[in-house]
N, C-alpha and C. Protein backbone atom coordinates (compact mmCIF):
# COMPACT_ATOMS: atom_id res chain seq x y z
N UNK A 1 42.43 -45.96 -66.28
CA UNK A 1 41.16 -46.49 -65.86
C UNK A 1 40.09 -46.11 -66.90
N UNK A 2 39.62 -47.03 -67.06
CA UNK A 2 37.99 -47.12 -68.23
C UNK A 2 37.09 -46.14 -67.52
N UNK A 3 36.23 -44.94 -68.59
CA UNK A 3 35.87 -43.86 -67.65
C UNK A 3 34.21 -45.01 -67.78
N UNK A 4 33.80 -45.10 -68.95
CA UNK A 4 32.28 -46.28 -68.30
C UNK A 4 33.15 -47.94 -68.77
N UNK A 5 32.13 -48.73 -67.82
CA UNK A 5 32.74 -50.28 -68.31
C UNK A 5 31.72 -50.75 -68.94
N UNK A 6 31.90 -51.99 -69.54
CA UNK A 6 30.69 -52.62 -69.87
C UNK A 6 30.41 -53.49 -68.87
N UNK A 7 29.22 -53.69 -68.88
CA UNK A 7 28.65 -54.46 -67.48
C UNK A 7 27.14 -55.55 -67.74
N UNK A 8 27.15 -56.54 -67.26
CA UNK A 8 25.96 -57.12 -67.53
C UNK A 8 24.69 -56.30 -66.07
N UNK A 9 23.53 -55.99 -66.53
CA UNK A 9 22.91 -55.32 -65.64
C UNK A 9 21.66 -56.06 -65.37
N UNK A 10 21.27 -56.54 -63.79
CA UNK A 10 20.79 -57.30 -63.76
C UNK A 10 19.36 -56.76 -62.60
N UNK A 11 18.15 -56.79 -63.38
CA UNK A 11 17.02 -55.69 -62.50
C UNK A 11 16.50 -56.90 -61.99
N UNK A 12 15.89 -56.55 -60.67
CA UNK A 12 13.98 -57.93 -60.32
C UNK A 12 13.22 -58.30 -61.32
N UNK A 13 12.75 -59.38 -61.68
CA UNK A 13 11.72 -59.82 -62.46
C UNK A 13 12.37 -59.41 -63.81
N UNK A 14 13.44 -58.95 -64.50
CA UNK A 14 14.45 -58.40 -65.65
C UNK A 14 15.00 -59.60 -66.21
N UNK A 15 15.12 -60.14 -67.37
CA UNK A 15 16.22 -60.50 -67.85
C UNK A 15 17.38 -59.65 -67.79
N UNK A 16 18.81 -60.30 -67.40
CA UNK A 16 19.50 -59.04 -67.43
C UNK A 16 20.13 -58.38 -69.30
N UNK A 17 20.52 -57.88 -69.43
CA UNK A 17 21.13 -57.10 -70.33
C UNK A 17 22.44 -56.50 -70.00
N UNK A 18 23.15 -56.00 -71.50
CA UNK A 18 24.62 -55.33 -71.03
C UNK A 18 24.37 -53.82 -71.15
N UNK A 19 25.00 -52.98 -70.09
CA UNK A 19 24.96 -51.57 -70.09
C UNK A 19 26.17 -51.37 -69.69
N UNK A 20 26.55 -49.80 -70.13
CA UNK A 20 27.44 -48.78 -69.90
C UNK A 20 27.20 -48.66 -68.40
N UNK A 21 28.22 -48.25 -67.26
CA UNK A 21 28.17 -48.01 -66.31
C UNK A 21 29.44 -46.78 -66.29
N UNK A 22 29.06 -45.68 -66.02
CA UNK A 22 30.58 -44.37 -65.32
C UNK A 22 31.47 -45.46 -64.44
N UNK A 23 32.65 -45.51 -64.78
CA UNK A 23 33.71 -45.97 -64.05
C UNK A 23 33.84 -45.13 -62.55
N UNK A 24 33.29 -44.26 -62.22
CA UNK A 24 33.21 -43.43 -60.81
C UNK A 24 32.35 -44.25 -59.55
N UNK A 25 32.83 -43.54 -58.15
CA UNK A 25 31.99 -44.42 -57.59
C UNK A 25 30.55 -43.66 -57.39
N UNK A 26 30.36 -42.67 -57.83
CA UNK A 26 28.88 -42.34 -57.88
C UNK A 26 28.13 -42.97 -59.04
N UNK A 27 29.11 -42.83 -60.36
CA UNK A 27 28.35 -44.19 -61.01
C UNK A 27 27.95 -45.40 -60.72
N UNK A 28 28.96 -46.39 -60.10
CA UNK A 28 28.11 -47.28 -59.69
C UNK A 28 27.44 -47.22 -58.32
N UNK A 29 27.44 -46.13 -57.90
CA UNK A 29 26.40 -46.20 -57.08
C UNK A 29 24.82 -46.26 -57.65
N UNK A 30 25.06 -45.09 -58.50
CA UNK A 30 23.62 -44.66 -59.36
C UNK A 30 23.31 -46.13 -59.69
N UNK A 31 24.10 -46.74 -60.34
CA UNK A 31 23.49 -47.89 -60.96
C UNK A 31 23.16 -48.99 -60.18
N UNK A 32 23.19 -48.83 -58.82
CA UNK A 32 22.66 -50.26 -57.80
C UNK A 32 21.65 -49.23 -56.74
N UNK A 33 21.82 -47.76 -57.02
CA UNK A 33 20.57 -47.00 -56.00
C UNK A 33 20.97 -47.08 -54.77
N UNK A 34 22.30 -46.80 -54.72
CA UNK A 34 22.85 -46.71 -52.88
C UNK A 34 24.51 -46.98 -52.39
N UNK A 35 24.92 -47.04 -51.50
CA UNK A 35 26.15 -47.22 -51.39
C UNK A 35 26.41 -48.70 -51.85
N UNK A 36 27.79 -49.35 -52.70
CA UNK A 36 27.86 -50.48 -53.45
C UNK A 36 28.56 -51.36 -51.79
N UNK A 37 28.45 -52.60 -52.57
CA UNK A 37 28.99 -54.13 -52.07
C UNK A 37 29.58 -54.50 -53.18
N UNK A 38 30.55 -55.48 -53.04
CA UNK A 38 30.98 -56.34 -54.02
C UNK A 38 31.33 -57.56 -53.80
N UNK A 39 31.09 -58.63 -55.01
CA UNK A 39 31.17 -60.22 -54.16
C UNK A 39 31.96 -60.66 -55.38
N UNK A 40 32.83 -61.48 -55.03
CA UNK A 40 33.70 -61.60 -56.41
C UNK A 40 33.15 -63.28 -56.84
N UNK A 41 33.06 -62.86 -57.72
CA UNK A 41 32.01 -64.80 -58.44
C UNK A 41 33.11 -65.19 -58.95
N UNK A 42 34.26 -64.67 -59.56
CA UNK A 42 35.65 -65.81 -59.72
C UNK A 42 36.79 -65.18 -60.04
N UNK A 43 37.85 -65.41 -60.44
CA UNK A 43 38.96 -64.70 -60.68
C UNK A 43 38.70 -63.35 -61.74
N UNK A 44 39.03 -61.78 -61.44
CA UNK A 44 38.58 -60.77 -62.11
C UNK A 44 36.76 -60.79 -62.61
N UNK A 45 35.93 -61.43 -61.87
CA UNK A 45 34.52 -60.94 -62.09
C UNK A 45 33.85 -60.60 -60.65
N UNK A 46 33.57 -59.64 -60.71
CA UNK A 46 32.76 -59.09 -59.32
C UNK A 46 30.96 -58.54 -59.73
N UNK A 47 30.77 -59.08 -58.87
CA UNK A 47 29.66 -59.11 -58.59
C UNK A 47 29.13 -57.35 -57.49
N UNK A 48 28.43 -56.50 -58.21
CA UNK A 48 28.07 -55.07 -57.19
C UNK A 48 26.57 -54.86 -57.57
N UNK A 49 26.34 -54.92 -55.77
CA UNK A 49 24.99 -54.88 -55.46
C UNK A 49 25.19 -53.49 -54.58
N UNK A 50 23.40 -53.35 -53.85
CA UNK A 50 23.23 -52.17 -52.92
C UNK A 50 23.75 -52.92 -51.88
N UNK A 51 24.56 -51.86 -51.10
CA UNK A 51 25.19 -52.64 -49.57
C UNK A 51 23.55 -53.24 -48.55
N UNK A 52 22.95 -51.88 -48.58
CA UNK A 52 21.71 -51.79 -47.56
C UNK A 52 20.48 -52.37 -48.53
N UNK A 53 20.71 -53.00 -49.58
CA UNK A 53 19.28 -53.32 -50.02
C UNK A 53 18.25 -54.34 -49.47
N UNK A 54 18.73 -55.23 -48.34
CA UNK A 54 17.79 -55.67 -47.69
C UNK A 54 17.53 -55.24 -46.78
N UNK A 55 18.46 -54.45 -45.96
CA UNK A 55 17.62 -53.48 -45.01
C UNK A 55 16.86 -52.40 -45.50
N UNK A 56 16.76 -52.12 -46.80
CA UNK A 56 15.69 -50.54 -47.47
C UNK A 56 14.21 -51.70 -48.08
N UNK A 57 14.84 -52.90 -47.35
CA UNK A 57 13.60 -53.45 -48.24
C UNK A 57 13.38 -53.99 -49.48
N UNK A 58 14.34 -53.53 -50.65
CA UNK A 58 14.12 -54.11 -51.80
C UNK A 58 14.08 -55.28 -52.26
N UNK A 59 13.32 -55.29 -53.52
CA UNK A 59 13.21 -56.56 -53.56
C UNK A 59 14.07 -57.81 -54.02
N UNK A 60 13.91 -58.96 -53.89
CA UNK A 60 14.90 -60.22 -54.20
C UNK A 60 14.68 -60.21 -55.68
N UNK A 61 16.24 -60.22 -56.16
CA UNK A 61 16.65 -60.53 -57.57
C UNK A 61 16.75 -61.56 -57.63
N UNK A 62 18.33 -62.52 -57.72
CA UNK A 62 18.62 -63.42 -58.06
C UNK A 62 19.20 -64.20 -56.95
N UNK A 63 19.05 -65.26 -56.51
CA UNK A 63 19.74 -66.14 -55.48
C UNK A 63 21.04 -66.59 -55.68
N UNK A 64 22.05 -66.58 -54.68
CA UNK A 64 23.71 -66.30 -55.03
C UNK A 64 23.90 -67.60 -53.67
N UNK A 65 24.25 -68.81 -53.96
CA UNK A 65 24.90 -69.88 -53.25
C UNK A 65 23.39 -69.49 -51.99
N UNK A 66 23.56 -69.62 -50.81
CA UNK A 66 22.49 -69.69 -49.77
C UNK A 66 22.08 -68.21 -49.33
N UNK A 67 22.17 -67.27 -50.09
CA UNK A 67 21.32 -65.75 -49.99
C UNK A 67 21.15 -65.80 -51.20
N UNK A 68 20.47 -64.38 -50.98
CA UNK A 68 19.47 -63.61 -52.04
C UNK A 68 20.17 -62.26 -52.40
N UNK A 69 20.44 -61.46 -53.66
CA UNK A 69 20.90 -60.20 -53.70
C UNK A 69 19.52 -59.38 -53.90
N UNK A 70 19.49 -58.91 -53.11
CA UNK A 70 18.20 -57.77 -52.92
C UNK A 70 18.52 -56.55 -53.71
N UNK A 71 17.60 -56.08 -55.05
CA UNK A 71 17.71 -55.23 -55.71
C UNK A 71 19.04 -55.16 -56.96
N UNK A 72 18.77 -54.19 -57.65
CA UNK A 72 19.43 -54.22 -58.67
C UNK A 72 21.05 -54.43 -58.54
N UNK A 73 21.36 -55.30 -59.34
CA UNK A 73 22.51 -55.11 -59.24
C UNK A 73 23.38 -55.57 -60.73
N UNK A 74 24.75 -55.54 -60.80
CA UNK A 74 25.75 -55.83 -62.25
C UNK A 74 27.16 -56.42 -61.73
N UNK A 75 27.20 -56.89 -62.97
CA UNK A 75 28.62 -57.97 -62.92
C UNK A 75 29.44 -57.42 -63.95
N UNK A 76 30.69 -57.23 -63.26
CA UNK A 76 31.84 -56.32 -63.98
C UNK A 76 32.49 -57.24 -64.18
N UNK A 77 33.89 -56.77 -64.81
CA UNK A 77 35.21 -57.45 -64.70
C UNK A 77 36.24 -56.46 -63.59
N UNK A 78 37.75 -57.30 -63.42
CA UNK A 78 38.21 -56.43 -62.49
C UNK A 78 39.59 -56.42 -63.13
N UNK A 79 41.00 -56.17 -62.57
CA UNK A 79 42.18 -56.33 -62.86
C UNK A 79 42.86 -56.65 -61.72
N UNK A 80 44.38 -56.93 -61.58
CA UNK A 80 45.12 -57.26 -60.80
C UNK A 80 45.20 -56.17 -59.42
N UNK A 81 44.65 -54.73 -60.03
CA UNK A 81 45.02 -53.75 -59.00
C UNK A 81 43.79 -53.48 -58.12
N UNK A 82 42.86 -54.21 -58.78
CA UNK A 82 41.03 -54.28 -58.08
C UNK A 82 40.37 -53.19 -58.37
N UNK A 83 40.50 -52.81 -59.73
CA UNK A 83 39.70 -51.87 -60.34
C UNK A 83 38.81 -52.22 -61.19
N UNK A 84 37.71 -51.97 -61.39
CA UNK A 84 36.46 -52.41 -62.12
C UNK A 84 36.92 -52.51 -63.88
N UNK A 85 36.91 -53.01 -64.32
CA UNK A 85 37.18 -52.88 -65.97
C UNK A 85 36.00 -53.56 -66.61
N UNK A 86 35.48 -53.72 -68.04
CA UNK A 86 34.86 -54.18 -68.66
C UNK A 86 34.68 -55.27 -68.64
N UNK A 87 33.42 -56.08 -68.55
CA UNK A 87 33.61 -57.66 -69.18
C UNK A 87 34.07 -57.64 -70.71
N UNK A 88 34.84 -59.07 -70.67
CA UNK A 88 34.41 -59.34 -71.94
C UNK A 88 33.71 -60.07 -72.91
N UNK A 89 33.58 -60.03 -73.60
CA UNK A 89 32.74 -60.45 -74.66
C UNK A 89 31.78 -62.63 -74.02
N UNK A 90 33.11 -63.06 -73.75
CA UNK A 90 32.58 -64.34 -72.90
C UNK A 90 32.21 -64.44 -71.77
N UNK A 91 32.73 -63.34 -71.37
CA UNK A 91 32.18 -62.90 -69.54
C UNK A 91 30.58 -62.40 -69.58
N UNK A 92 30.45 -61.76 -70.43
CA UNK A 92 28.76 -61.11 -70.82
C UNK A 92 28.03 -62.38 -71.21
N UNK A 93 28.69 -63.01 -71.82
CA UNK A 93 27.55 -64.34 -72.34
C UNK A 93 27.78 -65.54 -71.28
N UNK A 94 28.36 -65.67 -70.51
CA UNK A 94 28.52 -66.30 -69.35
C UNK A 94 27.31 -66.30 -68.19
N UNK A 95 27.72 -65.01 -67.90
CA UNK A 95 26.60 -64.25 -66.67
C UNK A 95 25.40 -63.83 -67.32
N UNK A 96 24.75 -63.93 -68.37
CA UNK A 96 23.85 -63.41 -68.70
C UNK A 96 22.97 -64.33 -69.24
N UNK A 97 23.65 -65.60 -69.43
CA UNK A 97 23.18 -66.99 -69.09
C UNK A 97 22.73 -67.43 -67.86
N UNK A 98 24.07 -66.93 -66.55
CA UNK A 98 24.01 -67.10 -65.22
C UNK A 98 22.48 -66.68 -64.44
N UNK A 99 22.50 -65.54 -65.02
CA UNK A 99 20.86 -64.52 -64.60
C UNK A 99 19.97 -64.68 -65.14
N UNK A 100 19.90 -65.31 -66.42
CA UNK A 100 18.87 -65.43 -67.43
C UNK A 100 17.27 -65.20 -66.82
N UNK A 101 17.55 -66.55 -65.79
CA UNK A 101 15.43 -66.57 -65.77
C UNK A 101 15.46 -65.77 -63.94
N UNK A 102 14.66 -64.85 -64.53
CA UNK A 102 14.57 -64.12 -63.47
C UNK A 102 13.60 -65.29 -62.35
N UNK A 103 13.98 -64.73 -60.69
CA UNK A 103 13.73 -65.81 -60.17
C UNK A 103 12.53 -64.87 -58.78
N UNK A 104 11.25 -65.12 -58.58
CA UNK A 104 10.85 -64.35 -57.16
C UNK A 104 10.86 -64.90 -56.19
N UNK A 105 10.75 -64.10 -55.16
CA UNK A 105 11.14 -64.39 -53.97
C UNK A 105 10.00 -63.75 -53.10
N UNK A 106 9.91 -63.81 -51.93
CA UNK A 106 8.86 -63.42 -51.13
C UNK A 106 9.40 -62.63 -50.00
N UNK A 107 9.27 -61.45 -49.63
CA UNK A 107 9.98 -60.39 -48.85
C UNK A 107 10.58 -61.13 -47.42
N UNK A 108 10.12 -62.22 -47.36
CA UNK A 108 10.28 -63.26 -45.95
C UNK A 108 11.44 -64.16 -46.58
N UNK A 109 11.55 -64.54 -47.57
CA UNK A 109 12.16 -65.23 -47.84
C UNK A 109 13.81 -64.39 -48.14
N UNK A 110 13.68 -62.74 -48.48
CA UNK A 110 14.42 -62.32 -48.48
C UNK A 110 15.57 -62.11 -47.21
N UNK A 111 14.46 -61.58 -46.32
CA UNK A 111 14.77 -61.49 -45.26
C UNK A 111 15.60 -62.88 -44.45
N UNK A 112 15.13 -63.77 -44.54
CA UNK A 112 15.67 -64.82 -43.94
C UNK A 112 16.97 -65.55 -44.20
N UNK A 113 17.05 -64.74 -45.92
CA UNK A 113 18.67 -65.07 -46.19
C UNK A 113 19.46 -64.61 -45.61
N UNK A 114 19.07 -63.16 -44.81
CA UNK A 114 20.16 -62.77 -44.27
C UNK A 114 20.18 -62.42 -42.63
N UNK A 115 19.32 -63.70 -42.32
CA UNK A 115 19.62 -63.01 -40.71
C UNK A 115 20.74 -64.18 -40.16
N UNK A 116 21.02 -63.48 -39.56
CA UNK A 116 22.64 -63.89 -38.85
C UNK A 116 22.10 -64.59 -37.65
N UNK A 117 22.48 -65.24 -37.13
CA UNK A 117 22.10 -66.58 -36.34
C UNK A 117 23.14 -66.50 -34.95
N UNK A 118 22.77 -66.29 -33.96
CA UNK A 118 23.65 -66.10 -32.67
C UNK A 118 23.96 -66.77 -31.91
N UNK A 119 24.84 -67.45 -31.70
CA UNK A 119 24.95 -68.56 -30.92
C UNK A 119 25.28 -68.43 -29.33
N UNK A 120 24.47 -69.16 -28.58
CA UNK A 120 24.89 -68.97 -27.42
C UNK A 120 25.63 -70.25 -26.60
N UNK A 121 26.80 -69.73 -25.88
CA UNK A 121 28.00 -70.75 -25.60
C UNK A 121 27.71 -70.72 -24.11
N UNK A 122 26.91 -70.41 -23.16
CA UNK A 122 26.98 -69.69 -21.70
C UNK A 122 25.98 -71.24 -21.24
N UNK A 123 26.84 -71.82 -20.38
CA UNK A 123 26.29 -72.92 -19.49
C UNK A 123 25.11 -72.88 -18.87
């Protein structure tokens, strides 16, 4: 296992950039500011955000299909065994295209990506 990976790192209002990340999970914790999530954007690229960053409030980064990822977050690569590894070289210029123009959002608007909708079935 890669002890840091390379990673595209992607802040609010940031163009993103590539950084070193500790291959540990307190590293990437440090580097999203809380316990991680991960969303996989396609075969071996994952996507790790803060799990709780819209419940701590933070703010809207970049919009992902019909939500918002609230607060900092980076796009790795992975392997067959689901371990974080480095992008590479086309994976960084891919996603860093993907993030390019940073996008704002309005704390309501954050919020509303993620409220869960309840349906009621009772006659």
């Amino acid at each position: 296992m890669e002890k840091t990976i390379k990673v595209i790192m992607v802040e609010p209002m940031k163009e993103p950039y590539p950084a070193d990340v500790e291959n540990t999970l307190e590293g990437l914790q440090k580097a999203v500011g809380g316990y991680i999530e991960t969303v996989y954007l396609e075969d071996y690229v994952v996507l790790v955000c803060n799990e709780e960053g819209k419940l701590l409030g933070l703010p809207g980064n970049r919009s992902l299909g019909n939500d918002i990822i609230a607060g900092t977050f980076f796009v790795a690569g992975s392997n067959d065994d689901g371990d974080f590894v480095s992008l590479t070289e086309d994976k960084i210029r891919q996603y860093s295209d993907r993030f390019q123009k940073p996008e704002a959002f309005t704390q309501e608007q954050v919020e509303d990506a993620s409220t869960i909708f309840s349906l009621d079935f009772s006659v």
